[in-house]
N, C-alpha and C. Protein backbone atom coordinates (compact mmCIF):
# COMPACT_ATOMS: atom_id res chain seq x y z
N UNK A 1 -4.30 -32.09 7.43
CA UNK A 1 -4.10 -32.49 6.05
C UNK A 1 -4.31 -31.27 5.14
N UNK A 2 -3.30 -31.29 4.09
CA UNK A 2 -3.44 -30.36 3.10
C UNK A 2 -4.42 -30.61 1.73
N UNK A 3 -5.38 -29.45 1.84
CA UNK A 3 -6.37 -29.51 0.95
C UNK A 3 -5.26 -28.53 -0.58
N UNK A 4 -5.54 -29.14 -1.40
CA UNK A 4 -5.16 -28.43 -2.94
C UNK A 4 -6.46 -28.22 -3.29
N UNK A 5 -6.51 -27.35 -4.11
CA UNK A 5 -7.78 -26.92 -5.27
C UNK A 5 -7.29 -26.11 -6.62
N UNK A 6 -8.14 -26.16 -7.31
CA UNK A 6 -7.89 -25.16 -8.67
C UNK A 6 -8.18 -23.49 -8.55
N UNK A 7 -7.56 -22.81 -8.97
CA UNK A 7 -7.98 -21.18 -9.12
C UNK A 7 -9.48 -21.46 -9.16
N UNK A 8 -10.26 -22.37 -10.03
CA UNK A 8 -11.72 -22.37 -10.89
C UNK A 8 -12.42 -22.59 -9.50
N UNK A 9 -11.98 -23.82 -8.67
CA UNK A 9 -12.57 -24.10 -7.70
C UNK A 9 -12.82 -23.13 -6.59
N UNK A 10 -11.74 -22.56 -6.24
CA UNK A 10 -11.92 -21.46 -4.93
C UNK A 10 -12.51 -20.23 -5.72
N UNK A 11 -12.95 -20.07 -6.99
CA UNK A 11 -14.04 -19.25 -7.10
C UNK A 11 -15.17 -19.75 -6.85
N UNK A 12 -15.52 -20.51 -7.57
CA UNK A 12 -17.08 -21.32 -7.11
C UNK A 12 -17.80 -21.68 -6.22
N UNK A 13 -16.62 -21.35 -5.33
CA UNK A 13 -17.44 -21.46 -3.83
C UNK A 13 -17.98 -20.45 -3.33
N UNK A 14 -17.47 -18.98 -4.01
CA UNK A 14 -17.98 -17.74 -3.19
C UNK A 14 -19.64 -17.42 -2.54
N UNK A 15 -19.51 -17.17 -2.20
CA UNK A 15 -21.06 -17.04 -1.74
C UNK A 15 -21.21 -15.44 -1.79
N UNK A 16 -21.85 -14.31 -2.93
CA UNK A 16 -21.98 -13.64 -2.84
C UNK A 16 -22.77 -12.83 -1.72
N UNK A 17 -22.27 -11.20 -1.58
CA UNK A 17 -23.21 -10.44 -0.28
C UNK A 17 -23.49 -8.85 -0.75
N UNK A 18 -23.80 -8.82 -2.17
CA UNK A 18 -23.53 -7.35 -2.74
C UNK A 18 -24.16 -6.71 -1.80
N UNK A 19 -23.57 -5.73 -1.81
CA UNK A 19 -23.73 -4.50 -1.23
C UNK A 19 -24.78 -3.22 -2.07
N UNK A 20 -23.51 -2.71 -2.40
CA UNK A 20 -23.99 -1.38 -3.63
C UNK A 20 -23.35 -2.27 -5.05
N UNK A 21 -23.75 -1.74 -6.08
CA UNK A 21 -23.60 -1.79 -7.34
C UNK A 21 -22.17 -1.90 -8.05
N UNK A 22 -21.81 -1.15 -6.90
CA UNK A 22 -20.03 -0.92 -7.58
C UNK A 22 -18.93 -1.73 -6.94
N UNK A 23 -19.93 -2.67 -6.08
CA UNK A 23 -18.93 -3.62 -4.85
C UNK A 23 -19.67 -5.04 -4.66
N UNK A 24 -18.51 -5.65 -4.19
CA UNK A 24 -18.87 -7.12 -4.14
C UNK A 24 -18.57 -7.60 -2.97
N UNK A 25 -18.85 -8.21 -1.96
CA UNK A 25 -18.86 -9.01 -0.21
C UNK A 25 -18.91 -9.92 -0.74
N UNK A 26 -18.32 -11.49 -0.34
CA UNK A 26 -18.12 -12.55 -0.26
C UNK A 26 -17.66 -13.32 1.09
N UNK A 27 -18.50 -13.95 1.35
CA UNK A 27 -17.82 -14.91 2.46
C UNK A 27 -16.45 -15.86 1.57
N UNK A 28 -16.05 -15.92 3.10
CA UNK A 28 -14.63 -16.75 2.31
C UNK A 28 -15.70 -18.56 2.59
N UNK A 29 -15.30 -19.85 1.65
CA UNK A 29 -15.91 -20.76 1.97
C UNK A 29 -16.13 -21.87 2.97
N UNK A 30 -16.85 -21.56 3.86
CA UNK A 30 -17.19 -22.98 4.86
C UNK A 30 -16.50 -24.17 4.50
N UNK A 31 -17.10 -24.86 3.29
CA UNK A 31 -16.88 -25.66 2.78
C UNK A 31 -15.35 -26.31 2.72
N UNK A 32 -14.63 -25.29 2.36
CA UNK A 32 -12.96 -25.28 1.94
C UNK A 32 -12.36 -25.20 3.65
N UNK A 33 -12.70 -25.34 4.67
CA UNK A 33 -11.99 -24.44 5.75
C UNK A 33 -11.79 -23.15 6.08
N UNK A 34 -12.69 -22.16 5.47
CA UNK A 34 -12.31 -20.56 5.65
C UNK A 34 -13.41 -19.87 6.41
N UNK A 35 -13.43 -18.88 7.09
CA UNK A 35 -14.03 -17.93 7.47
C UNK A 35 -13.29 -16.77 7.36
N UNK A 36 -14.31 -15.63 7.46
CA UNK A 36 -13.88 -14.10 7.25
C UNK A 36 -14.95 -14.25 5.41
N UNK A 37 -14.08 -12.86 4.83
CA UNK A 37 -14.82 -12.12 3.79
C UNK A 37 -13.26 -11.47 3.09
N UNK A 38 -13.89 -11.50 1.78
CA UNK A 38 -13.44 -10.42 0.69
C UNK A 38 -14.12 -9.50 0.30
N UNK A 39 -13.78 -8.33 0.36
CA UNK A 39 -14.85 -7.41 -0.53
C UNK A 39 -14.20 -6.34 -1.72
N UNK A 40 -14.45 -6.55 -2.36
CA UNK A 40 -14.52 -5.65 -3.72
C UNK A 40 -15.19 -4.38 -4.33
N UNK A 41 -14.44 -3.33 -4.12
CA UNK A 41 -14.65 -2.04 -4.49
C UNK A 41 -14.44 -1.45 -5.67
N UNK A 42 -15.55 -0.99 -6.54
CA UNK A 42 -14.78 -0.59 -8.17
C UNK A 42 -14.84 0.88 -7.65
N UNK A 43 -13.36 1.64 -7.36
CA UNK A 43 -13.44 2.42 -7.34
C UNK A 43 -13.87 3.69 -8.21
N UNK A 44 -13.49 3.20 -9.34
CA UNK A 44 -13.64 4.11 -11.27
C UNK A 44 -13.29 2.90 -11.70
N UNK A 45 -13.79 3.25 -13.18
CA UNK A 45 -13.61 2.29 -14.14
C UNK A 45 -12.29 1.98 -14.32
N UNK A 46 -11.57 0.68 -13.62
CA UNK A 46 -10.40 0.06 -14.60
C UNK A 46 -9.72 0.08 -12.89
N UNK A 47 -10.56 0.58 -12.02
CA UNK A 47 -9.20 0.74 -10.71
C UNK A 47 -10.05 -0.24 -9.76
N UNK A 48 -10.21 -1.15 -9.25
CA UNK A 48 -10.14 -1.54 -8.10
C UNK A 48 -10.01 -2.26 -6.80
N UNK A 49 -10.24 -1.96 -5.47
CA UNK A 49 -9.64 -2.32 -4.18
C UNK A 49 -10.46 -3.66 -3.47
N UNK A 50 -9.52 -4.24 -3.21
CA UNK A 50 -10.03 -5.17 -3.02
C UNK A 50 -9.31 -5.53 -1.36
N UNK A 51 -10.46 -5.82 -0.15
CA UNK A 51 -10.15 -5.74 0.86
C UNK A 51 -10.20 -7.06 1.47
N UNK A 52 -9.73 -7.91 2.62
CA UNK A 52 -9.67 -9.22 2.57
C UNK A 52 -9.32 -9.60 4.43
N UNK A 53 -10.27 -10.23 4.59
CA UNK A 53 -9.92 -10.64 5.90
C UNK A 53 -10.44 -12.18 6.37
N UNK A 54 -9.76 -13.11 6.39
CA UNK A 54 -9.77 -14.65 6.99
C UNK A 54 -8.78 -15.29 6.73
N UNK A 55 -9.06 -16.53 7.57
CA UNK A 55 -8.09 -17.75 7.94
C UNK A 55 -8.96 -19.25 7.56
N UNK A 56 -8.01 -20.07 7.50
CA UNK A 56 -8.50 -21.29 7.53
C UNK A 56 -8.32 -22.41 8.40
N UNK A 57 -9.27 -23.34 8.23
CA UNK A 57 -8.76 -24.24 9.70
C UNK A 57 -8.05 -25.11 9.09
N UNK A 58 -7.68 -24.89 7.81
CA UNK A 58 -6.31 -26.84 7.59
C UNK A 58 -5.76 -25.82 6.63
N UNK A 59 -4.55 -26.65 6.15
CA UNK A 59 -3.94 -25.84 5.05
C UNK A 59 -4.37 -25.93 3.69
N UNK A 60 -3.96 -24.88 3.20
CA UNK A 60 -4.67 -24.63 1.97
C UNK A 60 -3.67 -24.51 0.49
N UNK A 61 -4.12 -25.15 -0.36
CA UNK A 61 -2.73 -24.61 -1.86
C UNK A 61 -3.72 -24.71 -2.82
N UNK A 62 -3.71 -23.29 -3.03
CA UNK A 62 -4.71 -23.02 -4.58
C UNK A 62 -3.61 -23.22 -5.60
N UNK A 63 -3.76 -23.73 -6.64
CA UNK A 63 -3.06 -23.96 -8.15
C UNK A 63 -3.85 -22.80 -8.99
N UNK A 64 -3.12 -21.94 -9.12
CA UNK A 64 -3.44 -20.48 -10.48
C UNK A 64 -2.88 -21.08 -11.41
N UNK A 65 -3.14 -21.04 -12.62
CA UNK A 65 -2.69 -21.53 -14.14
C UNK A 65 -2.21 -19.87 -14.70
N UNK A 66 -1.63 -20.10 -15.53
CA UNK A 66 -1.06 -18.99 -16.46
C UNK A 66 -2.10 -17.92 -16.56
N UNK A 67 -1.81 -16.90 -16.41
CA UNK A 67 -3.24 -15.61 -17.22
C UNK A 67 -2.77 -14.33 -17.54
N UNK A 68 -3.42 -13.38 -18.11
CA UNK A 68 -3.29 -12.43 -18.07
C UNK A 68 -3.67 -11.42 -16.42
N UNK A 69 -2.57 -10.68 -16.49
CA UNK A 69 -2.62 -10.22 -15.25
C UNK A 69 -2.64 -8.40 -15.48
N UNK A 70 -3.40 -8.01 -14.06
CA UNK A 70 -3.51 -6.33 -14.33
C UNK A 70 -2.46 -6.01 -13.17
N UNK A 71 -1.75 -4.54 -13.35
CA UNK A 71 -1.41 -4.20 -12.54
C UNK A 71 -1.85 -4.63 -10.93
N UNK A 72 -1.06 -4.74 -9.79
CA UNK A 72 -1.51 -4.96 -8.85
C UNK A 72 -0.68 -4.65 -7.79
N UNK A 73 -0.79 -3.99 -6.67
CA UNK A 73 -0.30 -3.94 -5.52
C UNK A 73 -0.98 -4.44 -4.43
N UNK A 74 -0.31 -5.49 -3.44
CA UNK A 74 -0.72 -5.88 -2.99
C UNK A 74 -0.27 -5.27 -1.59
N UNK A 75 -0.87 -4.85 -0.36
CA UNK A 75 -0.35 -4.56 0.96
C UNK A 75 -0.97 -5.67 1.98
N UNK A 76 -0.03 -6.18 2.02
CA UNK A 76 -0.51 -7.76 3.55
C UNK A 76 0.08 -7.37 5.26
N UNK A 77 -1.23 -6.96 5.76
CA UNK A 77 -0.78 -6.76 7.55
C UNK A 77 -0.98 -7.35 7.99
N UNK A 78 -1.29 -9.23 7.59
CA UNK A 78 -1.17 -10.10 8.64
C UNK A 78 -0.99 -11.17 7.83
N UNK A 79 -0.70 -12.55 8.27
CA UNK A 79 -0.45 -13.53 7.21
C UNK A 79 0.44 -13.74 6.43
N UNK A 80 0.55 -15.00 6.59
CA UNK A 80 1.93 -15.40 5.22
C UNK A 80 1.86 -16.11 4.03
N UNK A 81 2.04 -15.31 2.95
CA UNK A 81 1.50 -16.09 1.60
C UNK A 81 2.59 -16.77 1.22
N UNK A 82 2.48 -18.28 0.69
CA UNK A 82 3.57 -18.92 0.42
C UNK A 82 3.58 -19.44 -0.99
N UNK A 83 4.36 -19.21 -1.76
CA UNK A 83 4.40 -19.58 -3.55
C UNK A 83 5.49 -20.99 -3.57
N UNK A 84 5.56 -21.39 -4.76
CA UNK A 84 6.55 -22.16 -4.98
C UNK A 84 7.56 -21.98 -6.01
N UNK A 85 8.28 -20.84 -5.18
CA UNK A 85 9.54 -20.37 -6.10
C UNK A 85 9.24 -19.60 -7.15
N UNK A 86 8.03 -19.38 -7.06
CA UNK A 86 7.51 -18.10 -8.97
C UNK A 86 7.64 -16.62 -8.30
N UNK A 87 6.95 -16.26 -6.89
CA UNK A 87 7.10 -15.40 -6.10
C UNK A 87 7.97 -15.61 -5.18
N UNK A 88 8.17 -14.14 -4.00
CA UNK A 88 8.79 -14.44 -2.93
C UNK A 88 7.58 -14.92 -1.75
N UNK A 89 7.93 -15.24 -0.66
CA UNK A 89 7.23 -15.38 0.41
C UNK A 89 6.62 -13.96 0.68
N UNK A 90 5.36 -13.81 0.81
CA UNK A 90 4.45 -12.29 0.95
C UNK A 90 4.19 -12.83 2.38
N UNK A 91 4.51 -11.17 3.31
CA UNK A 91 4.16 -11.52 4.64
C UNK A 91 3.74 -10.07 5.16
N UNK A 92 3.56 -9.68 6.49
CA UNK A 92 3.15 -8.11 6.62
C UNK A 92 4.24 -6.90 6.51
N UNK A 93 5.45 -7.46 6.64
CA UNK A 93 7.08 -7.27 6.29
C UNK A 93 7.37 -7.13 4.48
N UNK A 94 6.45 -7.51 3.76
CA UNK A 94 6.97 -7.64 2.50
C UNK A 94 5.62 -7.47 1.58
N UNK A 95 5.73 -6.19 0.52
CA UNK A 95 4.28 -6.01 -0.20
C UNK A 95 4.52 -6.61 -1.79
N UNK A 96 3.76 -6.35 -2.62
CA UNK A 96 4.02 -6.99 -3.86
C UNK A 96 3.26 -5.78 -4.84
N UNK A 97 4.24 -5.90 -5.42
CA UNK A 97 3.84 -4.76 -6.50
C UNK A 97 4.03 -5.42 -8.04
N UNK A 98 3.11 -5.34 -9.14
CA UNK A 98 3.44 -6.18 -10.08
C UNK A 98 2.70 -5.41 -11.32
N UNK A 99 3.37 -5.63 -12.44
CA UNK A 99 2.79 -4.91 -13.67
C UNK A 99 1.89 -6.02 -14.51
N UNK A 100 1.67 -5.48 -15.60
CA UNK A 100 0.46 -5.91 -16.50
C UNK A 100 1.14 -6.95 -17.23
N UNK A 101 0.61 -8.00 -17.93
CA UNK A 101 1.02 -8.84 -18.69
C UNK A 101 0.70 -10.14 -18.37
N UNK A 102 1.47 -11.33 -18.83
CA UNK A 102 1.10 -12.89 -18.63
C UNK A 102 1.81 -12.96 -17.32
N UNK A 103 1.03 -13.91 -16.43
CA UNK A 103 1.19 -14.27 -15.14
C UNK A 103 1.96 -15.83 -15.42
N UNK A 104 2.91 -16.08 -14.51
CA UNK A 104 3.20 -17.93 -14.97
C UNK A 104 2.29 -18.29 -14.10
N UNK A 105 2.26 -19.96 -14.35
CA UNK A 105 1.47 -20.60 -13.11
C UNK A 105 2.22 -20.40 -11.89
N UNK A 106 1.57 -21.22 -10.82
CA UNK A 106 2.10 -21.43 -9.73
C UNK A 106 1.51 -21.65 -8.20
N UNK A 107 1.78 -21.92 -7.45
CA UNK A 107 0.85 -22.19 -6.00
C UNK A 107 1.03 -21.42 -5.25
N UNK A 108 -0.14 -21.56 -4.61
CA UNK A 108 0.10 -20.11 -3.31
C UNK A 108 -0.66 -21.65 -1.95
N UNK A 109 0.07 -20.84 -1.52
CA UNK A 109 -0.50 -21.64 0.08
C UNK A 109 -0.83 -20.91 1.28
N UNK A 110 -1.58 -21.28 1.29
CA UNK A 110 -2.11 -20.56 3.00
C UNK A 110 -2.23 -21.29 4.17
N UNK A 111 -1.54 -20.90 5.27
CA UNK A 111 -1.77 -22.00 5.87
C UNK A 111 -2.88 -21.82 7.65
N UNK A 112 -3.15 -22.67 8.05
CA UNK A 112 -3.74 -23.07 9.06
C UNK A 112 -3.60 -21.84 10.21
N UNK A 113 -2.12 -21.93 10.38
CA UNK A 113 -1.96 -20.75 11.48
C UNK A 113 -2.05 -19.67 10.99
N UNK A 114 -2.46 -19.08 10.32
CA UNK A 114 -2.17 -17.11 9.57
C UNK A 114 -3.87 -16.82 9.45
N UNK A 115 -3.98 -16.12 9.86
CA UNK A 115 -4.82 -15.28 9.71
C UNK A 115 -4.86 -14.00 8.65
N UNK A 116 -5.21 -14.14 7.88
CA UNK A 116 -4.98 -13.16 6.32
C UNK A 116 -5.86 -11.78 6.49
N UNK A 117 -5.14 -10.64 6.76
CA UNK A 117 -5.69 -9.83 6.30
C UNK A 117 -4.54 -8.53 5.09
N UNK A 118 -5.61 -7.96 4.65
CA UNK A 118 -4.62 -6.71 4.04
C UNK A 118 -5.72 -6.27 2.72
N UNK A 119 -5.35 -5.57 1.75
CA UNK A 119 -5.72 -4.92 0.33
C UNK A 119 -4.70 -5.22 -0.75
N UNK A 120 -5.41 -5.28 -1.89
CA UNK A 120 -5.23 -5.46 -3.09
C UNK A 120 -5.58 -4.01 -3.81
N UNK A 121 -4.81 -3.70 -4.67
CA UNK A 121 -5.20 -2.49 -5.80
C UNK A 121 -5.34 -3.08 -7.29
N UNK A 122 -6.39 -3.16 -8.04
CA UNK A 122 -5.68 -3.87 -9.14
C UNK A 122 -6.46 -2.45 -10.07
N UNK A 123 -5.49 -2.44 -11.15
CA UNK A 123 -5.68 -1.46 -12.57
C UNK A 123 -5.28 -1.92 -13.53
N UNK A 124 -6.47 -1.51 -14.17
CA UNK A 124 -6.09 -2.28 -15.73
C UNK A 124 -5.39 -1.53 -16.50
N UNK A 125 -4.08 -1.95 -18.07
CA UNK A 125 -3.71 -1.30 -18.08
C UNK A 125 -3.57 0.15 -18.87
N UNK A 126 -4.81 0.02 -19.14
CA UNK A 126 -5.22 1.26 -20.08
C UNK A 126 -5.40 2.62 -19.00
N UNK A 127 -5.75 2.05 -18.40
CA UNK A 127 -6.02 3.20 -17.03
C UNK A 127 -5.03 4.08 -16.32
N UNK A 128 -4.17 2.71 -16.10
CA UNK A 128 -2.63 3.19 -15.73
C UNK A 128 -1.69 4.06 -17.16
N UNK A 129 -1.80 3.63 -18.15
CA UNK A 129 -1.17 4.42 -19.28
C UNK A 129 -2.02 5.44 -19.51
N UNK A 130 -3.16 5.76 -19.36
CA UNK A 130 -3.50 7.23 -19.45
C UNK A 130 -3.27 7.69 -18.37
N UNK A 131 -3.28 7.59 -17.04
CA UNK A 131 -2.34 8.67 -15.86
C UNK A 131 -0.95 8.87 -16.42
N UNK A 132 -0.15 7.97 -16.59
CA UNK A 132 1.10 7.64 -16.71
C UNK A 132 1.61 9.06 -17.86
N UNK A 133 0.44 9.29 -18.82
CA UNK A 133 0.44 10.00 -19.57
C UNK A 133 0.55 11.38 -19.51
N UNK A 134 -0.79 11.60 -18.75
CA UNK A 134 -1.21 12.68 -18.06
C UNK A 134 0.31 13.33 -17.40
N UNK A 135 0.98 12.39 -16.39
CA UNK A 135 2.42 13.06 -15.71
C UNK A 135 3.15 13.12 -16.69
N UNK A 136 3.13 13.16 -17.83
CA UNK A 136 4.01 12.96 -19.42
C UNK A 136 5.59 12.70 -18.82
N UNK A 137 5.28 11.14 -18.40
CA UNK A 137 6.40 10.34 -18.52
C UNK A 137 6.23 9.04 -19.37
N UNK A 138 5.12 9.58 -20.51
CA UNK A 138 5.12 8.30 -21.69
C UNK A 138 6.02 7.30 -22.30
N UNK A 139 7.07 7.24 -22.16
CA UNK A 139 8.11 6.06 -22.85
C UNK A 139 8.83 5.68 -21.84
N UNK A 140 8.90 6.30 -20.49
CA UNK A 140 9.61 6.22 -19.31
C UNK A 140 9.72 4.53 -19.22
N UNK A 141 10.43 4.13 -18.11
CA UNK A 141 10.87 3.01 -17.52
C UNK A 141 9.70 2.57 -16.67
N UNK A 142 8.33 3.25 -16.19
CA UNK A 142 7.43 2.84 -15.60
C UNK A 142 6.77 1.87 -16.81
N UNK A 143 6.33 2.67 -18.26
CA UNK A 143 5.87 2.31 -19.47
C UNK A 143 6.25 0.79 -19.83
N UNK A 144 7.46 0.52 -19.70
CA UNK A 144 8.28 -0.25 -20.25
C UNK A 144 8.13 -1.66 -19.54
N UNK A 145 7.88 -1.54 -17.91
CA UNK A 145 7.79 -2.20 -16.49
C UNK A 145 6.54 -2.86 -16.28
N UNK A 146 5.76 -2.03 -16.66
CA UNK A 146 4.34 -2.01 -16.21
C UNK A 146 3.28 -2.29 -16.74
N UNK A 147 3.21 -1.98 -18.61
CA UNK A 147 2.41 -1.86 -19.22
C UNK A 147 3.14 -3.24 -20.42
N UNK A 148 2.78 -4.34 -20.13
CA UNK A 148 2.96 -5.40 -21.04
C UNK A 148 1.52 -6.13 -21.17
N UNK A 149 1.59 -6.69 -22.17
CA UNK A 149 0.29 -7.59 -22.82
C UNK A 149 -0.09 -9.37 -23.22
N UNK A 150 1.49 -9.13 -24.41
CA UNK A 150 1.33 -10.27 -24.36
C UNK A 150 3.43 -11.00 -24.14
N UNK A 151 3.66 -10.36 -23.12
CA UNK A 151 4.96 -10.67 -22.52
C UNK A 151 4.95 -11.18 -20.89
N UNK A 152 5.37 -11.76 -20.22
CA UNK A 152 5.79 -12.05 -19.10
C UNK A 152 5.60 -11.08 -18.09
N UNK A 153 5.16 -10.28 -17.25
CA UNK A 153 4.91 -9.32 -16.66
C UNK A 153 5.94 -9.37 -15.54
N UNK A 154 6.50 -8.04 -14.51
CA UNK A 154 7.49 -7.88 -13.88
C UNK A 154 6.66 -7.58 -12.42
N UNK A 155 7.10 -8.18 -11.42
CA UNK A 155 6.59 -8.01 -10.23
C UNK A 155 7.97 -7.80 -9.45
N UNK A 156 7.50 -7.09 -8.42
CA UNK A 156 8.54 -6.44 -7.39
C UNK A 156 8.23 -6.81 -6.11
């Protein structure tokens, strides 16, 4: 049987495991069907990696609501993430790269058989427009792609 939950919910379950100061360990939740861990690395201010490894024993569909979103690349080497038509199907064959701005809603599913691992990069986008700067390609087509606020954001 397929379990649904809210974005709010599959936070609340985390069970923190800090480490150092600048990082965060989490078990994934018992409770929900999961084992394995996430962990969270602030690499510098505004950049960071976020590493991820488990599965669940039933299927799973988190509901994300609309938000503001940071830059993000995602690299997946195992597992298949499944949306409903807002994204494509994310698998170890296919990465996700996405700029700053409003996120739509939408579901992600995970299911029973996949075993999830891979990294996340996320940057906020002040961070990214001062590198972006730095290579003085300021008005460029990255600028334009990447760095939105209060518009629809572009994922690849």
């Amino acid at each position: 049987m397929t379990l649904t939950i809210s974005s709010a919910d599959s936070q609340s379950q985390r069970h923190n495991l800090n480490i150092e100061e600048f990082e965060e360990c989490w078990g994934r939740p018992e409770s929900l069907g999961q084992t394995g861990f996430t962990r969270q690395i602030k690499l510098m201010s505004g950049i960071e990696l976020e590493i991820f490894d488990w599965k669940c024993d039933r299927d799973l569909i988190v509901d994300i609501p609309v938000h503001q979103h940071e830059i993000q690349l995602l690299i997946l080497t195992s597992g298949c993430l499944t949306y409903n038509e807002v994204y494509p199907t994310m698998q170890s064959k296919r990465s996700y790269l996405s700029g700053s701005g409003i996120s739509p809603a939408y579901h992600i599913k995970y299911s029973q058989s996949e075993h999830f691992k891979g990294i996340n990069i996320h940057i906020e986008r002040e961070v990214f427009r001062i590198f972006i700067n730095e290579l003085y390609c300021n008005n460029s087509a990255y600028t334009n792609h990447f760095l939105k606020q209060d518009e629809w954001k572009y994922a690849f």
